[in-house]
Protein backbone atom coordinates (compact mmCIF):
# COMPACT_ATOMS: atom_id res chain seq x y z
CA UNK A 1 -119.87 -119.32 123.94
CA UNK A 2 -119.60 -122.98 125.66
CA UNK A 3 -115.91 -123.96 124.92
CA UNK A 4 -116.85 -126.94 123.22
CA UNK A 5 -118.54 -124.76 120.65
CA UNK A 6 -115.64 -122.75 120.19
CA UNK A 7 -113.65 -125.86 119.60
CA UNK A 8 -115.77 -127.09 116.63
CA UNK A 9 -115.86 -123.71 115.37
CA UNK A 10 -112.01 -123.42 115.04
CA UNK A 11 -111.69 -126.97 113.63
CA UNK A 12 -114.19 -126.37 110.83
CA UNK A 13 -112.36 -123.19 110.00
CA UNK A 14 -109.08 -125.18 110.30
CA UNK A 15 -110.57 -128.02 107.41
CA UNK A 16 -111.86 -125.24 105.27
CA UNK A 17 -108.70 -123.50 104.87
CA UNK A 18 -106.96 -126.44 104.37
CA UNK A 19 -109.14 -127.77 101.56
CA UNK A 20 -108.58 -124.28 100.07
CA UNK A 21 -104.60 -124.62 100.21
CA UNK A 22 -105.16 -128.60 98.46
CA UNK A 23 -107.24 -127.08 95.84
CA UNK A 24 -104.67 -124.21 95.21
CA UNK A 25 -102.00 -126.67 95.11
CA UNK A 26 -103.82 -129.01 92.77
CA UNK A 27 -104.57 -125.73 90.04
CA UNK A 28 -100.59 -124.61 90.19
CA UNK A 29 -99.88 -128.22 90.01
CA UNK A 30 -102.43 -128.94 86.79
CA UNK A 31 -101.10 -125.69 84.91
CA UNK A 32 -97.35 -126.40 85.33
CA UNK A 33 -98.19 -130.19 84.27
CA UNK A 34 -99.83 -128.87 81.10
CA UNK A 35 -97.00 -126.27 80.22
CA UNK A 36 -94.32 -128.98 80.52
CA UNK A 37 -96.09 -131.27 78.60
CA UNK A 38 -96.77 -128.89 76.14
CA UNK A 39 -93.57 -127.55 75.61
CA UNK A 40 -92.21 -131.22 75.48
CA UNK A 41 -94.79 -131.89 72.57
CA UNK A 42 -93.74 -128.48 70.62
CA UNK A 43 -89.74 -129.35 71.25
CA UNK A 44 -91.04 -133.21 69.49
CA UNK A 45 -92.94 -131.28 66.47
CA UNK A 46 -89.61 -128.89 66.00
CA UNK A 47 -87.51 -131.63 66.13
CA UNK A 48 -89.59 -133.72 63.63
CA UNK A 49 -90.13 -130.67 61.30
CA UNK A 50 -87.79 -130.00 58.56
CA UNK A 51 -85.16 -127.24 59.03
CA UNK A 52 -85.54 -124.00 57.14
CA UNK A 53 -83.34 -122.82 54.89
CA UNK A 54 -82.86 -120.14 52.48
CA UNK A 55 -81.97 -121.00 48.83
CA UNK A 56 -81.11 -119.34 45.40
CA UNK A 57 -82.20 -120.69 42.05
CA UNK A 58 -79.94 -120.66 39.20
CA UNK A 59 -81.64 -119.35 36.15
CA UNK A 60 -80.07 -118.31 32.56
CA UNK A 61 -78.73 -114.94 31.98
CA UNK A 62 -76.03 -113.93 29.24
CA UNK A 63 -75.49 -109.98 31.01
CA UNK A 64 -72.00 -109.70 31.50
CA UNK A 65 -70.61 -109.11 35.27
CA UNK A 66 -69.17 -106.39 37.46
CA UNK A 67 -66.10 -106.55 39.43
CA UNK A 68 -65.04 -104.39 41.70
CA UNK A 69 -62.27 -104.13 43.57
CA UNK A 70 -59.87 -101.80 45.73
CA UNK A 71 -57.68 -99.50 44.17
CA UNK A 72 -55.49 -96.84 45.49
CA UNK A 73 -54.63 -93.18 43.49
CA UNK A 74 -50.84 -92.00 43.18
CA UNK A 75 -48.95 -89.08 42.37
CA UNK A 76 -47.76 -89.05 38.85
CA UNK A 77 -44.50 -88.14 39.98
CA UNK A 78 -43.95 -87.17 43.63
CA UNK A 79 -40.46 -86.45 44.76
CA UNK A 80 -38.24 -85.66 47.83
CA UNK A 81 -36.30 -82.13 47.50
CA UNK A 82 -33.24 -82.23 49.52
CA UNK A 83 -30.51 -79.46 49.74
CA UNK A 84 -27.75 -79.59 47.32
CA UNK A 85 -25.69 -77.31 49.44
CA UNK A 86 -24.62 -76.82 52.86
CA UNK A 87 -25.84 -73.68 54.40
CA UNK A 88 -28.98 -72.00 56.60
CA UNK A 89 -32.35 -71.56 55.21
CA UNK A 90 -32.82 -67.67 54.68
CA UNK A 91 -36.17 -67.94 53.40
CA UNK A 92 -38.80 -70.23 52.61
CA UNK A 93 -41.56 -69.17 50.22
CA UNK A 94 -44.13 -71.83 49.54
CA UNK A 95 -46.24 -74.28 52.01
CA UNK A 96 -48.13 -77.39 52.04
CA UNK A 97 -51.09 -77.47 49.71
CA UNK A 98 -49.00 -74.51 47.02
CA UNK A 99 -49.25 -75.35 43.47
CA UNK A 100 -46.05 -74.18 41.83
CA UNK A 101 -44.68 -74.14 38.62
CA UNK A 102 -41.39 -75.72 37.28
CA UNK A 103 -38.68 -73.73 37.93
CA UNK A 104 -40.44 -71.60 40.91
CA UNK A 105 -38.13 -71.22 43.88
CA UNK A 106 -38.87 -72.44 46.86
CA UNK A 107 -36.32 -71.67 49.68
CA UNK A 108 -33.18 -69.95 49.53
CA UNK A 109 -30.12 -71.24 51.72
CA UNK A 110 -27.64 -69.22 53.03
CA UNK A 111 -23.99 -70.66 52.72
CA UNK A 112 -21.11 -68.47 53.94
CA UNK A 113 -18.42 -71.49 53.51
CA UNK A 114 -19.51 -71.80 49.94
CA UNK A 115 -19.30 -68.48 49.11
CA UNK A 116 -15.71 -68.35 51.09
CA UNK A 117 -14.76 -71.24 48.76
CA UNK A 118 -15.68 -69.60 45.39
CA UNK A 119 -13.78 -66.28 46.34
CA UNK A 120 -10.93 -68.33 46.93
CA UNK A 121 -10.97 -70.16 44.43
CA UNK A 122 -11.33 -67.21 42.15
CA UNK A 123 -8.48 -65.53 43.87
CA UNK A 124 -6.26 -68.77 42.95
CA UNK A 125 -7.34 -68.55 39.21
CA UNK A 126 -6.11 -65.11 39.17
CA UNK A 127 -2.72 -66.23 40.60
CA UNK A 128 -2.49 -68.86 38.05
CA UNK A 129 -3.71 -66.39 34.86
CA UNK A 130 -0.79 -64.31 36.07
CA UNK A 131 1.74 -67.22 36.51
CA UNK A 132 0.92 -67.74 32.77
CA UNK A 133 2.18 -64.40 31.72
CA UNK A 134 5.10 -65.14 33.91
CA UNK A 135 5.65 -68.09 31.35
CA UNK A 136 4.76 -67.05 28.77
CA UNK A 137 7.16 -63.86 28.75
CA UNK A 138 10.45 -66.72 29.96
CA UNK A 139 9.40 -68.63 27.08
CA UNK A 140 9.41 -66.06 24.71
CA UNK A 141 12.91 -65.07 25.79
CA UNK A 142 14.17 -68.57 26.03
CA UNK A 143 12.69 -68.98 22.31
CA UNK A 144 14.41 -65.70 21.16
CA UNK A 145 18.23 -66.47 22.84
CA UNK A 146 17.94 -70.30 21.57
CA UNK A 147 17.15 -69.34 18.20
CA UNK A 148 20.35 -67.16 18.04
CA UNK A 149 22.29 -69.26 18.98
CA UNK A 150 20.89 -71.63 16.74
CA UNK A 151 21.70 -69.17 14.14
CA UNK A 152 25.14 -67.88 14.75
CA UNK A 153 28.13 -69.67 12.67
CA UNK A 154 29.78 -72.61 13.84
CA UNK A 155 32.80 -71.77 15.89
CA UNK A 156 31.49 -68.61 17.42
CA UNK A 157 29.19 -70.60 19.71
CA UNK A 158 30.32 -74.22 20.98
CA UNK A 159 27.55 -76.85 20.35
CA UNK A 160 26.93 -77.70 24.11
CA UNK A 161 26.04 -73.55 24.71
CA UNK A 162 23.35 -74.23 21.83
CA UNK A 163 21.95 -77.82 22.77
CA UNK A 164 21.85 -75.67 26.33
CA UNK A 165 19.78 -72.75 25.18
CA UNK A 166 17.93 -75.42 23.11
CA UNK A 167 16.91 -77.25 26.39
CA UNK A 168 15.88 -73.93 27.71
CA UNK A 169 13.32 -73.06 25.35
CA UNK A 170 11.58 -76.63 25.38
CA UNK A 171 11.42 -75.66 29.25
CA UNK A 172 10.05 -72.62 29.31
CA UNK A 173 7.26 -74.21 26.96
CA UNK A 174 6.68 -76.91 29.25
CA UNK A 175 6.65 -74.73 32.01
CA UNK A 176 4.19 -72.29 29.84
CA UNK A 177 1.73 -75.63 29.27
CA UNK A 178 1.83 -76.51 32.85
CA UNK A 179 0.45 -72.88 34.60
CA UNK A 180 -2.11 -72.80 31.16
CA UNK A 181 -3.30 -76.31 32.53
CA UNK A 182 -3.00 -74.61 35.90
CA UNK A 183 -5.79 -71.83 34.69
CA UNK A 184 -7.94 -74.70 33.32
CA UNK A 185 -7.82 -76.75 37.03
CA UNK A 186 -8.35 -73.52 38.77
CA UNK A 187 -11.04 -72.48 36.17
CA UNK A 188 -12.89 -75.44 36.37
CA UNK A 189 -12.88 -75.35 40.52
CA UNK A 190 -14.43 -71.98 40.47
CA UNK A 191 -17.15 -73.45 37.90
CA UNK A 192 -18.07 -76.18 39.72
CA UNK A 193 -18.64 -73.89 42.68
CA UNK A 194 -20.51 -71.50 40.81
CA UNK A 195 -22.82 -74.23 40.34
CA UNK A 196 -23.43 -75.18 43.53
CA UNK A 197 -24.10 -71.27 44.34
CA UNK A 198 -26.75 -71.84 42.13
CA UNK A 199 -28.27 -74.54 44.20
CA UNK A 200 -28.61 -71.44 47.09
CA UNK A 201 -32.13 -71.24 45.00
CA UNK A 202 -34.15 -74.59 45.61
CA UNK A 203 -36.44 -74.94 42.77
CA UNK A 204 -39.52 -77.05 41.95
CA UNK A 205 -38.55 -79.75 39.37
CA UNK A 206 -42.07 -79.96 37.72
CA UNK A 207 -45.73 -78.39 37.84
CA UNK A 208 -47.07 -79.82 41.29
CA UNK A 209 -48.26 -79.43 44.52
CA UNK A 210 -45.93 -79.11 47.76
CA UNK A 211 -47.34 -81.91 50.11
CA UNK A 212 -45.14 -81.80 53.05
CA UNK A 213 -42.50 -78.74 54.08
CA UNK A 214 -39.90 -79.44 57.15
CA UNK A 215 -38.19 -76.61 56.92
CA UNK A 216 -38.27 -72.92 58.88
CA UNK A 217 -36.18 -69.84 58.89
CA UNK A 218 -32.51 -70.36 60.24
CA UNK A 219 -32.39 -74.46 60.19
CA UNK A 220 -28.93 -75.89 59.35
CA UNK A 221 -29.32 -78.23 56.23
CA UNK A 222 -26.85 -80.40 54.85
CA UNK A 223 -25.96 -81.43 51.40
CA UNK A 224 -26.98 -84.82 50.11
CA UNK A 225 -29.63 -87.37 50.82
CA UNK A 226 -28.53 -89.49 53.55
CA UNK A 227 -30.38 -91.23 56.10
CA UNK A 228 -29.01 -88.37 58.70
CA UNK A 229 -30.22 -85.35 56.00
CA UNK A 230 -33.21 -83.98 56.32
CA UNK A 231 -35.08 -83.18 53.36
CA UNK A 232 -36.97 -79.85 52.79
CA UNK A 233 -40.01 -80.33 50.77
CA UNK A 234 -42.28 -83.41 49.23
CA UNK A 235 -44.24 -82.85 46.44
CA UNK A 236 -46.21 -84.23 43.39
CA UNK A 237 -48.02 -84.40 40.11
CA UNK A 238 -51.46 -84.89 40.44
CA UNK A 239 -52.63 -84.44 36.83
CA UNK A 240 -52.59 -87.20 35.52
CA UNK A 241 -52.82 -89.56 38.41
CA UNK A 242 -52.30 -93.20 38.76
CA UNK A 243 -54.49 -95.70 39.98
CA UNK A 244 -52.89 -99.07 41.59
CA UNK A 245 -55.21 -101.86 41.03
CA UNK A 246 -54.19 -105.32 42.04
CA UNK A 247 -56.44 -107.97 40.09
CA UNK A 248 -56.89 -111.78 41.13
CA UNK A 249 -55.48 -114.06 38.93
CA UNK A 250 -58.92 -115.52 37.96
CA UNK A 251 -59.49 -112.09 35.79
CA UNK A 252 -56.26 -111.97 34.04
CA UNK A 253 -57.30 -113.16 30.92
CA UNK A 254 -60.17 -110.50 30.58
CA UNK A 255 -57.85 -107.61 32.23
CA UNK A 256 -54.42 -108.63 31.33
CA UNK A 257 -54.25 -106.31 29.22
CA UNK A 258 -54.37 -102.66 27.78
CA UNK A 259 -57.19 -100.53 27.03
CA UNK A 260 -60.04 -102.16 29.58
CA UNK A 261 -62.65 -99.59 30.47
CA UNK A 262 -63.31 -99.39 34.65
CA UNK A 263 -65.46 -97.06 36.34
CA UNK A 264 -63.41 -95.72 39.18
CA UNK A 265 -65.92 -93.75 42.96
CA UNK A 266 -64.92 -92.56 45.73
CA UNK A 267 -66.25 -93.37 48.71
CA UNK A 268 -69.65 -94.71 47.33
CA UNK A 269 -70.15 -90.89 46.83
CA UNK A 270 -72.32 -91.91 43.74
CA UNK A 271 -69.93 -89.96 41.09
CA UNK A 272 -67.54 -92.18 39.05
CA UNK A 273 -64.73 -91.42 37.00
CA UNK A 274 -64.42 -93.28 33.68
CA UNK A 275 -60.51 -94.69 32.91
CA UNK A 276 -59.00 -97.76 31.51
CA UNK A 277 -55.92 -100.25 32.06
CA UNK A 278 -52.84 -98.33 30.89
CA UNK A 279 -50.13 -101.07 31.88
CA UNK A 280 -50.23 -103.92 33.76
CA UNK A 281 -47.51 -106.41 35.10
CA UNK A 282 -47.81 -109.34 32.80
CA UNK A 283 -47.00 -111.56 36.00
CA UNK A 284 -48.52 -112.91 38.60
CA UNK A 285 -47.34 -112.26 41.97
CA UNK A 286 -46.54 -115.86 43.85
CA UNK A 287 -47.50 -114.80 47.20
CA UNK A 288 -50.58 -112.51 46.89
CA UNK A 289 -52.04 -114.18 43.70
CA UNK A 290 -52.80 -111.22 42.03
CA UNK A 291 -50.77 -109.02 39.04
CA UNK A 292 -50.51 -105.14 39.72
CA UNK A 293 -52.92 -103.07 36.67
CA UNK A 294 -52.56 -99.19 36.71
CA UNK A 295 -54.49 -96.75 35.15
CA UNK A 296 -53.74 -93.37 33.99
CA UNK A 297 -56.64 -91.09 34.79
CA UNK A 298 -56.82 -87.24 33.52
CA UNK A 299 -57.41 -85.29 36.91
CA UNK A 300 -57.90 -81.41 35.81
CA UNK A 301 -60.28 -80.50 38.49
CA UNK A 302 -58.23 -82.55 41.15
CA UNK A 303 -60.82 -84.00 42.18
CA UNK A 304 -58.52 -87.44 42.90
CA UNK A 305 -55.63 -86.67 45.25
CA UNK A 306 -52.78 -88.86 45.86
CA UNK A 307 -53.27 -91.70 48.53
CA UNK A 308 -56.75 -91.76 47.83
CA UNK A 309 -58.82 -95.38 48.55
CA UNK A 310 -60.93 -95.89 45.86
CA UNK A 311 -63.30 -98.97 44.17
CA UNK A 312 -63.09 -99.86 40.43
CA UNK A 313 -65.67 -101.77 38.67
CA UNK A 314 -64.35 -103.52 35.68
CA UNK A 315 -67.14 -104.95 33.67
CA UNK A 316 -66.33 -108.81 32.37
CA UNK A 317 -68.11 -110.65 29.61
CA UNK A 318 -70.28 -113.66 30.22
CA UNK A 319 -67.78 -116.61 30.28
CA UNK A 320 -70.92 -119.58 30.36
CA UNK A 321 -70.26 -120.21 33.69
CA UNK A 322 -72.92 -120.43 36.51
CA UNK A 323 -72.26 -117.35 38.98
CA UNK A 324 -73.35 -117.98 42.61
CA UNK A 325 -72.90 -116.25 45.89
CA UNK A 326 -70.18 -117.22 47.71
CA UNK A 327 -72.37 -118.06 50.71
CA UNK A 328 -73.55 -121.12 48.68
CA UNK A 329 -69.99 -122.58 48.69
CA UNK A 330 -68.52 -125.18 51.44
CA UNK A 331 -64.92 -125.91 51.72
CA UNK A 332 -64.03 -129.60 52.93
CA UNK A 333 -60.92 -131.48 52.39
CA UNK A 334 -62.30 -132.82 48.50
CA UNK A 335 -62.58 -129.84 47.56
CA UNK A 336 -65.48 -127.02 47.25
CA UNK A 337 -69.21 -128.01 47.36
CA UNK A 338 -72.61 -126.62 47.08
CA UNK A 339 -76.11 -128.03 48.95
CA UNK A 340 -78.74 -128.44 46.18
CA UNK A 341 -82.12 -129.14 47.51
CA UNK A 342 -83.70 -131.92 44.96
CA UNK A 343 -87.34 -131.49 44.30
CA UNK A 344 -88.71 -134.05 47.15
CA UNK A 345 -87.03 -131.34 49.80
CA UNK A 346 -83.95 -133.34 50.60
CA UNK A 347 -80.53 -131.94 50.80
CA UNK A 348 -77.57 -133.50 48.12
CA UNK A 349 -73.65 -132.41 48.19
CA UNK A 350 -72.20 -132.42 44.73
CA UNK A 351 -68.44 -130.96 44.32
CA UNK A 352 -68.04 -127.99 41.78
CA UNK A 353 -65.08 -126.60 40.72
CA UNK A 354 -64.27 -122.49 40.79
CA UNK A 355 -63.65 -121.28 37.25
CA UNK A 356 -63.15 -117.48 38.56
CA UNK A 357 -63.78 -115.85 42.06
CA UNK A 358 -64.82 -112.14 42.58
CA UNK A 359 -65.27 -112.16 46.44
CA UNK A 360 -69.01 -111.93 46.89
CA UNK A 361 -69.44 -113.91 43.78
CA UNK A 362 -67.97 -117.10 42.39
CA UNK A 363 -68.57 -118.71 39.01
CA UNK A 364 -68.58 -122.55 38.64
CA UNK A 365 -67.48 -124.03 35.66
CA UNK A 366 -68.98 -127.64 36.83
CA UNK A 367 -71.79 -129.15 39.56
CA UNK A 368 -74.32 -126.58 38.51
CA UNK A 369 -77.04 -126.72 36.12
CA UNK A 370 -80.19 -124.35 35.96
CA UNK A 371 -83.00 -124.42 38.19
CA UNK A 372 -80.79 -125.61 40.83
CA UNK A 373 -82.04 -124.71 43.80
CA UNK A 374 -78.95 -123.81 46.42
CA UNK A 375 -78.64 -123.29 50.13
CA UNK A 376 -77.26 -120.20 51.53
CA UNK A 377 -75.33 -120.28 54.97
CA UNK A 378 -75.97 -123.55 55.10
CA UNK A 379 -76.00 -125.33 59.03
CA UNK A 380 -73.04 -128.11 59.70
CA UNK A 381 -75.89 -129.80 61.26
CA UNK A 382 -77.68 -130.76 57.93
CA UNK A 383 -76.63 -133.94 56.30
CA UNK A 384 -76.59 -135.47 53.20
CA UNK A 385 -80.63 -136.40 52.22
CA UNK A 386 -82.09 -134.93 54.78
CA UNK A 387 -85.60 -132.71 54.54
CA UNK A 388 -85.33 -129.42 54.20
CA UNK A 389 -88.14 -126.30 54.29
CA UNK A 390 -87.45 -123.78 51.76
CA UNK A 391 -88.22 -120.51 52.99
CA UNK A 392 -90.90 -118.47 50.97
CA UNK A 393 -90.42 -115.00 50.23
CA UNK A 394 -92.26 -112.19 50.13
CA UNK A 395 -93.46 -113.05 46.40
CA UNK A 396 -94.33 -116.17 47.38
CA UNK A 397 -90.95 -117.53 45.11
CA UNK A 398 -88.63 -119.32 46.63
CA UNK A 399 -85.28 -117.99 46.99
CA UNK A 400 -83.04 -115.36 44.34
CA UNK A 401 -82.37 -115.98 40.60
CA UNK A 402 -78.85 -115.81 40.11
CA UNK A 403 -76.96 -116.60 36.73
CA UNK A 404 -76.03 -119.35 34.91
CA UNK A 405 -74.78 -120.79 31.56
CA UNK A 406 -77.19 -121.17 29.17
């Protein structure tokens, strides 16, 4: 081929392929346009839309209302069994998790000073019951010899040698009285270390159950309950069994006081156990709020142990109050407020004021009426009067009925 040829050739090939890259550059060009302007128009409808929100309607309902709240179980009497003597621990018979019986030993203790103390001791009362027939035989003589001489005619014995044998007697009484009292001091040492040799035995104080042992064969205890003693067992009573409730101060004038049925689970096990308020503290604690409500709960089966956490529904009557979530509620320096949405869609603050507040749930005394309609969760970027959109549910109702005064 003539090179002229071949240069046309390559120049048309050269324009085609270059009005193929234009056109491909024109398409990518056109779709990104469109997208952009698209998404700019879809961004302006969003913007120009009303929010969503989700909302609860207040509606009437006289049922009375649940609370719930933590509790705790405890022993009805747990105590710490320390030695009352000095000594080594010879034996041990129970562990942790025994039930015993009041009265059953528990651990013996070895104490060889003890028991070298009481012989002793016993040897020294048998000195002094010996010193006392001493006496007692000198004051029988010096009783017998002054009342002769008492006795005899005057001028046979000169009164000094009488007043003498007189003086006599009245000591050998005294010194009779003072080894008697002797016997009693010496008598009363070997009691009271009789009665610690008792306390070899460590016995349970009460039905229970041991709950902690920290003692083995051989350890050296010591007497007492110091912060350097070491104590040998824990245990408790478990039947009946306490449960620690503490209550806001908003219930106290429904639970305040004795005799209040509560529903007591464990766990959300789906059992309950039914009790009711046995005491309560008749104050209210400054710092916390609350006052302290204990019930006494029969516990045969054991199926509550000590230390337990557990959840106890009160039931409270209707106080005409509205109740509301506490999701409705926003805190600003005036005070608490809902967002009601009015029936044209737009969004109005009004303050209410907390009458009683069970965590999930409050109730309002004030700034509720029914058929309010109230936003949950509401955003910090909706403003007073502006348009909401109520979310439908699945019903095709807006929002949850909740309760309010009639």
């Amino acid at each position: 081929m003539p090179s002229s040829d071949m240069g046309r050739v390559l120049q048309r090939a050269a324009a085609v392929v270059a009005l193929i890259l234009l056109l491909a550059f024109l398409i990518v060009y056109f779709a990104r346009w469109t997208q952009q302007h698209g998404l700019a128009r879809a961004t302006s409808a969003a913007a120009a839309s009303a929010p969503p929100v989700d909302v609860v309607v207040v509606r009437n309902s006289a049922a009375p209302s649940t609370l719930t709240l933590p509790g705790e179980t405890a022993a009805w009497y747990q105590s710490v069994i320390y030695a009352r003597v000095s000594g080594y621990v010879a034996k041990w018979y129970v562990d942790i998790g025994d039930h015993v019986k009041a009265g059953q030993v528990l651990a013996l203790i070895d104490t060889p000073e003890l028991d070298a103390e009481l012989s002793a001791a016993r040897a020294k009362l048998q000195v002094a019951q010996a010193q006392v027939k001493v006496r007692q035989a000198d004051a029988a003589f010096a009783s017998s010899t002054f009342e002769r001489w008492r006795d005899s005619p005057k001028g046979v014995v000169s009164d000094q040698e009488r007043e003498d044998k007189k003086a006599g007697d009245a000591s050998a009484t005294a010194q009779l009285e003072a080894a008697r009292a002797q016997v009693n001091l010496d008598q009363a040492d070997v009691d009271r270390l009789s009665a610690f040799e008792q306390f070899k035995r460590v016995t349970a104080p009460y039905d229970g159950t041991i709950i902690e042992r920290r003692v083995d064969i051989g350890n050296l205890v010591t007497a007492g309950s110091s912060a350097s003693t070491t104590s040998l067992y824990r245990m408790a009573q478990d039947d009946p069994i306490r449960v620690f409730v503490d209550v806001p101060q908003s219930a106290a004038p429904d639970l305040m006081k004795v005799g209040v049925p509560a529903q007591i689970s464990i766990n959300d096990s789906g059992g309950s156990i039914a009790g009711s308020i046995s005491r309560t503290s008749d104050a209210i604690d400054p710092q916390a709020r609350t006052f302290r409500a204990e019930l006494d709960v029969a516990n045969t089966d054991r199926s509550l142990v000590p230390g337990l956490y557990v959840q106890v529904a009160f039931q409270l009557p209707h106080t005409g109050m509205s109740q509301v979530p506490a999701a409705t509620l926003l805190f600003s320096p005036g005070g608490p407020k809902v967002a009601v949405v009015t029936a044209d869609g737009s969004v109005r603050f009004r303050a209410v004021t907390i009458g009683r507040d069970d965590g999930d749930r409050v109730e309002l005394s004030s700034g509720v009426s029914n058929g309010d309609r109230l936003v949950l969760n509401i955003s910090n970027q909706i403003v007073e009067g502006q348009k909401v959109r109520v979310t439908e549910d699945a019903g095709g109702s807006s929002g949850v009925a909740i309760r309010a005064a009639r």
